[in-house]
N, C-alpha and C. Protein backbone atom coordinates (compact mmCIF):
# COMPACT_ATOMS: atom_id res chain seq x y z
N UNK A 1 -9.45 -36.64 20.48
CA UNK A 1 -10.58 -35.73 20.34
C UNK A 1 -10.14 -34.29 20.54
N UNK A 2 -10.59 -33.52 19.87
CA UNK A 2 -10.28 -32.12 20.14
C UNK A 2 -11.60 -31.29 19.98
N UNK A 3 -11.96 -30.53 21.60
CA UNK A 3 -13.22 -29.70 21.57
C UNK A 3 -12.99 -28.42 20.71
N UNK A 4 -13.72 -27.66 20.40
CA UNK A 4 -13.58 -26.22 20.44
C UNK A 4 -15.03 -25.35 21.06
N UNK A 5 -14.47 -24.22 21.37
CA UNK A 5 -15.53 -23.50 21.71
C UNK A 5 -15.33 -22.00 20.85
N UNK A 6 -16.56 -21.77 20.35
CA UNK A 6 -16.74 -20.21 19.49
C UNK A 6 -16.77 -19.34 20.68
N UNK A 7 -16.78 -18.19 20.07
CA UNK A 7 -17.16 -16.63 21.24
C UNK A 7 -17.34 -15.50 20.36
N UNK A 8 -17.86 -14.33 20.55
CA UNK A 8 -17.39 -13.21 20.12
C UNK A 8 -18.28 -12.54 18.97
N UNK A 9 -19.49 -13.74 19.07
CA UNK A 9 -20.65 -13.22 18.28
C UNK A 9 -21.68 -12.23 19.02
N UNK A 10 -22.45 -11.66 17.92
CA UNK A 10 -23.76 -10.89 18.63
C UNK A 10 -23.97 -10.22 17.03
N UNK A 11 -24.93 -9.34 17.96
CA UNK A 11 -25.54 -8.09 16.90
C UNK A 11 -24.44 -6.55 16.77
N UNK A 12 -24.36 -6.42 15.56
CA UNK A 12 -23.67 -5.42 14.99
C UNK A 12 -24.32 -4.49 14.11
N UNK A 13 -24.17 -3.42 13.67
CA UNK A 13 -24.75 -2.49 13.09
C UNK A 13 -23.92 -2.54 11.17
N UNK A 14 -24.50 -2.22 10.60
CA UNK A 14 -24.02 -2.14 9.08
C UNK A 14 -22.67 -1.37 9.55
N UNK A 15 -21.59 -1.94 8.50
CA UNK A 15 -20.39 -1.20 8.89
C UNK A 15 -19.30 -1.16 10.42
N UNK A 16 -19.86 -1.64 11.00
CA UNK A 16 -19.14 -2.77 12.34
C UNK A 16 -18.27 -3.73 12.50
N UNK A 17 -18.03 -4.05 13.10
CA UNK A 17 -16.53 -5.14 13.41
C UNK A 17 -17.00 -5.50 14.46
N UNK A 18 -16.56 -6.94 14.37
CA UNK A 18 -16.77 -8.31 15.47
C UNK A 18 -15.56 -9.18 15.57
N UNK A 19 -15.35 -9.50 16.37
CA UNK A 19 -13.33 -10.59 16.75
C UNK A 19 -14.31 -11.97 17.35
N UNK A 20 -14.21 -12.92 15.80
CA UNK A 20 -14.68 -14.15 16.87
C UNK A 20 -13.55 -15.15 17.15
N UNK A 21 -13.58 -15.74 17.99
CA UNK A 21 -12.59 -16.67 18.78
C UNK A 21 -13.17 -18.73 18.83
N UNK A 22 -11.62 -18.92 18.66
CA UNK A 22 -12.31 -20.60 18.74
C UNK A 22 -11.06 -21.01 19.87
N UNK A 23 -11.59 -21.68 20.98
CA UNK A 23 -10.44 -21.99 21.81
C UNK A 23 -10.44 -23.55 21.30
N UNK A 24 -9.21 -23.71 21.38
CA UNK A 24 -9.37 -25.64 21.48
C UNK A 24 -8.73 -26.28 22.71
N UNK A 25 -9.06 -27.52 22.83
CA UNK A 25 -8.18 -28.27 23.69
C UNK A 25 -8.78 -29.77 23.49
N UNK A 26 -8.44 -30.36 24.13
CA UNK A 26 -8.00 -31.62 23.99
C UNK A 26 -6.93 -32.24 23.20
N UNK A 27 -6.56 -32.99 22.44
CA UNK A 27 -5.43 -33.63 21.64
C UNK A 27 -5.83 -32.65 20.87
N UNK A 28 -5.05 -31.59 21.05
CA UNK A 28 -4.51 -30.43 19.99
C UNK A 28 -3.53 -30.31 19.49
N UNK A 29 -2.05 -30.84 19.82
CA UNK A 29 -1.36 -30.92 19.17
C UNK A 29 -1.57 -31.64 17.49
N UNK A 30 -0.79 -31.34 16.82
CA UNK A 30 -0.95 -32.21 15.03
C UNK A 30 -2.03 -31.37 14.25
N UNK A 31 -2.58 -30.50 14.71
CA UNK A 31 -3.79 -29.94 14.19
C UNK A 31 -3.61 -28.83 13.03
N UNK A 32 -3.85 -29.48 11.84
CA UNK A 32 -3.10 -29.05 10.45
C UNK A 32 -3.57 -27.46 10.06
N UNK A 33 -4.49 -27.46 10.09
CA UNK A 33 -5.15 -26.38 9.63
C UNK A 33 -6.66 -26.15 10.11
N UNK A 34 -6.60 -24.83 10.29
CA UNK A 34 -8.42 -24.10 11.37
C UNK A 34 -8.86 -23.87 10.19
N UNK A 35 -10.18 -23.99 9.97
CA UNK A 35 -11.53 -23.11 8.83
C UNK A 35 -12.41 -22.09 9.80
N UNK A 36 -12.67 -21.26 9.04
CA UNK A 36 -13.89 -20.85 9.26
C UNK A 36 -15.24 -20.57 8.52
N UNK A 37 -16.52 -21.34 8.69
CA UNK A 37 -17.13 -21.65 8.14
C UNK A 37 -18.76 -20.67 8.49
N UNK A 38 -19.71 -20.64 7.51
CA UNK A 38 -20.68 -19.58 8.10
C UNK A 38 -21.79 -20.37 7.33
N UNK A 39 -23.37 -20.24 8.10
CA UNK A 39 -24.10 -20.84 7.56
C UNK A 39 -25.39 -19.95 7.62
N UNK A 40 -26.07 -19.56 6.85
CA UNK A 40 -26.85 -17.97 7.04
C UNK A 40 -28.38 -19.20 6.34
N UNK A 41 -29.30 -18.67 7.61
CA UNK A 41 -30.86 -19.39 6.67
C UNK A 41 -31.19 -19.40 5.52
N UNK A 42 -31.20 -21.15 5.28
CA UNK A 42 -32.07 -21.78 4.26
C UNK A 42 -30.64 -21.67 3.13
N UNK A 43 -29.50 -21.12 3.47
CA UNK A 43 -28.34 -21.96 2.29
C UNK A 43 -27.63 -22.72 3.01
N UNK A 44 -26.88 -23.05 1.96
CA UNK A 44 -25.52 -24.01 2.32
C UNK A 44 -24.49 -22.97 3.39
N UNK A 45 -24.01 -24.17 4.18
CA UNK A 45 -22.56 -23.59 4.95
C UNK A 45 -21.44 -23.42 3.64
N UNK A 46 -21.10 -22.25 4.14
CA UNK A 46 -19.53 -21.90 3.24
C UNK A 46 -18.56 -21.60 3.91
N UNK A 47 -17.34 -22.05 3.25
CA UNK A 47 -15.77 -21.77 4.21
C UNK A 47 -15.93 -20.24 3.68
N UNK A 48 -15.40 -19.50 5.08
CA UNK A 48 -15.06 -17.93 4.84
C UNK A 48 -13.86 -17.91 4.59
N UNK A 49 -12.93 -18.27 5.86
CA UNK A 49 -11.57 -18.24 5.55
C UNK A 49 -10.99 -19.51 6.53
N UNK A 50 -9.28 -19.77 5.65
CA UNK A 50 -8.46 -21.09 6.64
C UNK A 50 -7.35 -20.64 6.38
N UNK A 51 -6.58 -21.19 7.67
CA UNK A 51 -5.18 -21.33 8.41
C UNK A 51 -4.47 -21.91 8.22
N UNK A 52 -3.23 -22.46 7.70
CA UNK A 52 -2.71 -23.68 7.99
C UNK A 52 -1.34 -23.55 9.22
N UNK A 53 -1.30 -24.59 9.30
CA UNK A 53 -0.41 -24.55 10.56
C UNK A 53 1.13 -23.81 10.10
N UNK A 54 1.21 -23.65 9.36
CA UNK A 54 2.58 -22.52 8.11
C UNK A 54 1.77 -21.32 8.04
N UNK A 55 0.70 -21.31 8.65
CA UNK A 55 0.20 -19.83 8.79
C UNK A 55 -0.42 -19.18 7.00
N UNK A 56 -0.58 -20.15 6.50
CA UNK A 56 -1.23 -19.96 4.91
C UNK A 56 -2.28 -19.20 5.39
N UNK A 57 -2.78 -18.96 4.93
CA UNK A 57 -4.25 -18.07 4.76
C UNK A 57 -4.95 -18.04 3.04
N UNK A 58 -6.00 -17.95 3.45
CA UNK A 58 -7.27 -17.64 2.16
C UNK A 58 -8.54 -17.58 2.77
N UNK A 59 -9.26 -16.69 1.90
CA UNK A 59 -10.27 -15.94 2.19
C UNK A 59 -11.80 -16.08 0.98
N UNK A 60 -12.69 -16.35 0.97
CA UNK A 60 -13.73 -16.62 0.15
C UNK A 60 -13.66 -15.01 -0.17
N UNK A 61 -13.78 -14.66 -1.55
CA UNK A 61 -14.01 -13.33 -2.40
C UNK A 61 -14.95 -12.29 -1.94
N UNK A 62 -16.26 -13.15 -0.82
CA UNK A 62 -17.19 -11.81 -0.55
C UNK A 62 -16.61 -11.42 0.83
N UNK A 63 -15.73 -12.23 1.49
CA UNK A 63 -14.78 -11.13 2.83
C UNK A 63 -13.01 -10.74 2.33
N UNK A 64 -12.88 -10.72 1.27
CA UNK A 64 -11.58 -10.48 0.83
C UNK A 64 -11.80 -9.06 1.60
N UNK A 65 -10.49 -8.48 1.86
CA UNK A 65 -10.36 -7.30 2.46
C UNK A 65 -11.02 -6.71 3.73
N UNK A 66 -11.81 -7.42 4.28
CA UNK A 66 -12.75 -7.60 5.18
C UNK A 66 -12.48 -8.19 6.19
N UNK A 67 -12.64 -9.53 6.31
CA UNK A 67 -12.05 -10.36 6.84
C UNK A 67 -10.91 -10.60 7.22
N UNK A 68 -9.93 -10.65 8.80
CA UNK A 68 -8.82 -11.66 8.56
C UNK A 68 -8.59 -12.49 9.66
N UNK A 69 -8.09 -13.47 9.41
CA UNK A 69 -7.96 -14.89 10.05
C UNK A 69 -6.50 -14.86 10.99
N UNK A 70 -6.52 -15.62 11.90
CA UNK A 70 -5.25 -15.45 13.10
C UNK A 70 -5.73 -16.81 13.47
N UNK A 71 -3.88 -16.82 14.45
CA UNK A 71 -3.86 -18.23 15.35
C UNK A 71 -3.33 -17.78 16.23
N UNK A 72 -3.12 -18.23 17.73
CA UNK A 72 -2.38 -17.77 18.45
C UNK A 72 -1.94 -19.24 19.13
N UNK A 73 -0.71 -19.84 18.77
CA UNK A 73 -0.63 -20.98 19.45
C UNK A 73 -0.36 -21.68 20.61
N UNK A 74 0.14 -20.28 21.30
CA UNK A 74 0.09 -20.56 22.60
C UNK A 74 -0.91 -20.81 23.43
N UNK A 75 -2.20 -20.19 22.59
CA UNK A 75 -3.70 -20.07 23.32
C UNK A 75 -4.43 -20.91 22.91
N UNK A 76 -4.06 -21.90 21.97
CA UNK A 76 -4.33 -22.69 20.91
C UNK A 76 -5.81 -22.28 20.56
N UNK A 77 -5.90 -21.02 20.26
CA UNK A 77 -6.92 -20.34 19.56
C UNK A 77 -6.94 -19.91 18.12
N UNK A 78 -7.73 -19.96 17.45
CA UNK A 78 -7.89 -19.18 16.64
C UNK A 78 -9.20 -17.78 16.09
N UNK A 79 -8.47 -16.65 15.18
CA UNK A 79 -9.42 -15.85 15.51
C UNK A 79 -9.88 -15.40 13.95
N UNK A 80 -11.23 -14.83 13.96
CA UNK A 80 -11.49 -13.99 12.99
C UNK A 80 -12.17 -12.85 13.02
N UNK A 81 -11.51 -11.85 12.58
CA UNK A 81 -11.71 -10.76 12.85
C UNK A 81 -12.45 -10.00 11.63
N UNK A 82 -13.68 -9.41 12.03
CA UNK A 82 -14.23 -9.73 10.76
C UNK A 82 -14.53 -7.47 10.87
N UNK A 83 -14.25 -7.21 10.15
CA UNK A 83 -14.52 -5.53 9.35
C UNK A 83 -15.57 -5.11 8.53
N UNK A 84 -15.99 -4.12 8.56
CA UNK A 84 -17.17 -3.07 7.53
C UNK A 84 -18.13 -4.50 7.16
N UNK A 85 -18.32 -4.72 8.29
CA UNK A 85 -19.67 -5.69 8.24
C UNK A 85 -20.71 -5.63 7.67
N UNK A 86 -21.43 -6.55 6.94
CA UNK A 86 -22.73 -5.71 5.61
C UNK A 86 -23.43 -6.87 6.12
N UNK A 87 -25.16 -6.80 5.96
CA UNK A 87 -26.12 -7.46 6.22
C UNK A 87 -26.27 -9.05 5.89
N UNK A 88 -25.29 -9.09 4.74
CA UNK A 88 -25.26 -10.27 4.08
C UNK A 88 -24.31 -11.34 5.08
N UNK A 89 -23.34 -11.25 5.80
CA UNK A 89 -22.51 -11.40 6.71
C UNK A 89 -23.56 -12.23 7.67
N UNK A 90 -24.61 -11.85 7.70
CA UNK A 90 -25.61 -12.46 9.10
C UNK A 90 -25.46 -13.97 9.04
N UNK A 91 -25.21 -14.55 10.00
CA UNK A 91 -24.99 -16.05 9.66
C UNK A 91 -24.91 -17.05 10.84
N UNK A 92 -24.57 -18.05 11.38
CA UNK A 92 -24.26 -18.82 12.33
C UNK A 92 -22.65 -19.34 11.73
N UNK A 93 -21.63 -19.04 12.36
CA UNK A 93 -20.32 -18.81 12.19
C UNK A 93 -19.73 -20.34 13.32
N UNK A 94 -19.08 -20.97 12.27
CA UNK A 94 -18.93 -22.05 12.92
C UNK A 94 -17.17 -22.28 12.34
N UNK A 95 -16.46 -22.82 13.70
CA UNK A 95 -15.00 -23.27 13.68
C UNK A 95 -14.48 -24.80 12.87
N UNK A 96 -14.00 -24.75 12.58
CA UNK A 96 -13.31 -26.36 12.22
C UNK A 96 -11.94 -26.54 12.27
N UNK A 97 -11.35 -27.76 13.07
CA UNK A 97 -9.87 -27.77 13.30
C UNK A 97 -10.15 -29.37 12.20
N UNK A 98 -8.67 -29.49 11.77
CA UNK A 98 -8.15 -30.40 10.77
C UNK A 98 -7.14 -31.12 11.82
N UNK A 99 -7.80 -32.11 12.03
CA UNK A 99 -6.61 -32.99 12.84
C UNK A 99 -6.04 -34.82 12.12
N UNK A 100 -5.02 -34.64 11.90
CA UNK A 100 -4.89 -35.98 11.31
C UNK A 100 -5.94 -37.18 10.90
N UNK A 101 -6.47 -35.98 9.48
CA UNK A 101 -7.28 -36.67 8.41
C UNK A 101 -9.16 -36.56 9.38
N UNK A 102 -8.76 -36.37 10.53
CA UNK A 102 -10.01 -36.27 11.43
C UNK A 102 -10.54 -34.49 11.11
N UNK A 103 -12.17 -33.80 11.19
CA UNK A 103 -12.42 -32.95 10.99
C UNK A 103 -13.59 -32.70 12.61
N UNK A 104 -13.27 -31.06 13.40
CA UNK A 104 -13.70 -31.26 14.77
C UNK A 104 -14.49 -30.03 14.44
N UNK A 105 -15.91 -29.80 14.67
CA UNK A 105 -16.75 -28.44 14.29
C UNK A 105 -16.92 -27.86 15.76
N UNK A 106 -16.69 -26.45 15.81
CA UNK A 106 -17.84 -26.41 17.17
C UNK A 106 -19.00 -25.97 16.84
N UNK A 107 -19.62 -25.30 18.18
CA UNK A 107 -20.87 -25.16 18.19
C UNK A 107 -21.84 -24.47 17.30
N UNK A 108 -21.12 -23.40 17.09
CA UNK A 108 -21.47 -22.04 16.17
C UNK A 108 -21.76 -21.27 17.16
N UNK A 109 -21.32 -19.64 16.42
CA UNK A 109 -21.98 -18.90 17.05
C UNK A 109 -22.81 -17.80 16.17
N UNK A 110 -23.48 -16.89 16.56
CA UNK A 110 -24.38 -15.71 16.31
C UNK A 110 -23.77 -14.96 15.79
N UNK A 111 -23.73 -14.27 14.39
CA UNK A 111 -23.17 -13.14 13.54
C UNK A 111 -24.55 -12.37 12.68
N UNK A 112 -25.12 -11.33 13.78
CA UNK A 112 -26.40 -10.59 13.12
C UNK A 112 -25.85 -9.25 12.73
N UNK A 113 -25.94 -8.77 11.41
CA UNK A 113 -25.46 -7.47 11.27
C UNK A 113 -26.74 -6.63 10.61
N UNK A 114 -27.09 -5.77 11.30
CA UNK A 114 -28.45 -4.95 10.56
C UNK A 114 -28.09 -3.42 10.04
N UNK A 115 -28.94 -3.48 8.94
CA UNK A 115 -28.95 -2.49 8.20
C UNK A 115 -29.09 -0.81 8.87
């Protein structure tokens, strides 16, 4: 099993920056690749951006340049650091670790950005 916990959400102003954080632990080792995923009222959840354990990266087209994704493996965290924040961004921001064929979400957290 591997927990995670989000952090690093709140309210931001148009044009703002937010650093959210996913700690993990439990059977963390093997853990292929982090997502980060966002789910904003009444749509679908979408991957923003993912990690792989080779440190790959990709980014969904509306945070290209915006957005960027980190690991720190000693902290067995991962982060996203998110830039020039726009209203559309508002969402419930949720982690996912890839563990041998197994998929671990956390909680979500709070990403309000106002105009």
């Amino acid at each position: 099993q591997v927990q995670l916990v989000e952090s690093g959400g709140g309210l931001v102003q148009a044009g703002g920056s937010l650093r959210l954080s996913c700690a993990a632990s439990g059977s963390i080792s093997s853990i292929d690749a982090w997502d980060w995923y966002r789910q904003a009222p009444g749509k679908q959840r979408e991957l923003v951006a993912a990690i792989t354990s080779g440190a790959s990266t990709m980014y969904a087209d509306s945070v290209k340049g915006r957005f960027t994704i980190s690991r720190d493996n000693a902290k067995n965290t991962v982060y996203l650091q998110m830039n020039s924040l726009k209203p559309e961004d508002t969402a419930v921001y949720y982690c996912l670790a890839k563990r041998l064929g197994f998929f671990y979400w956390g909680q979500g957290t709070q990403v309000t950005v106002s105009s």
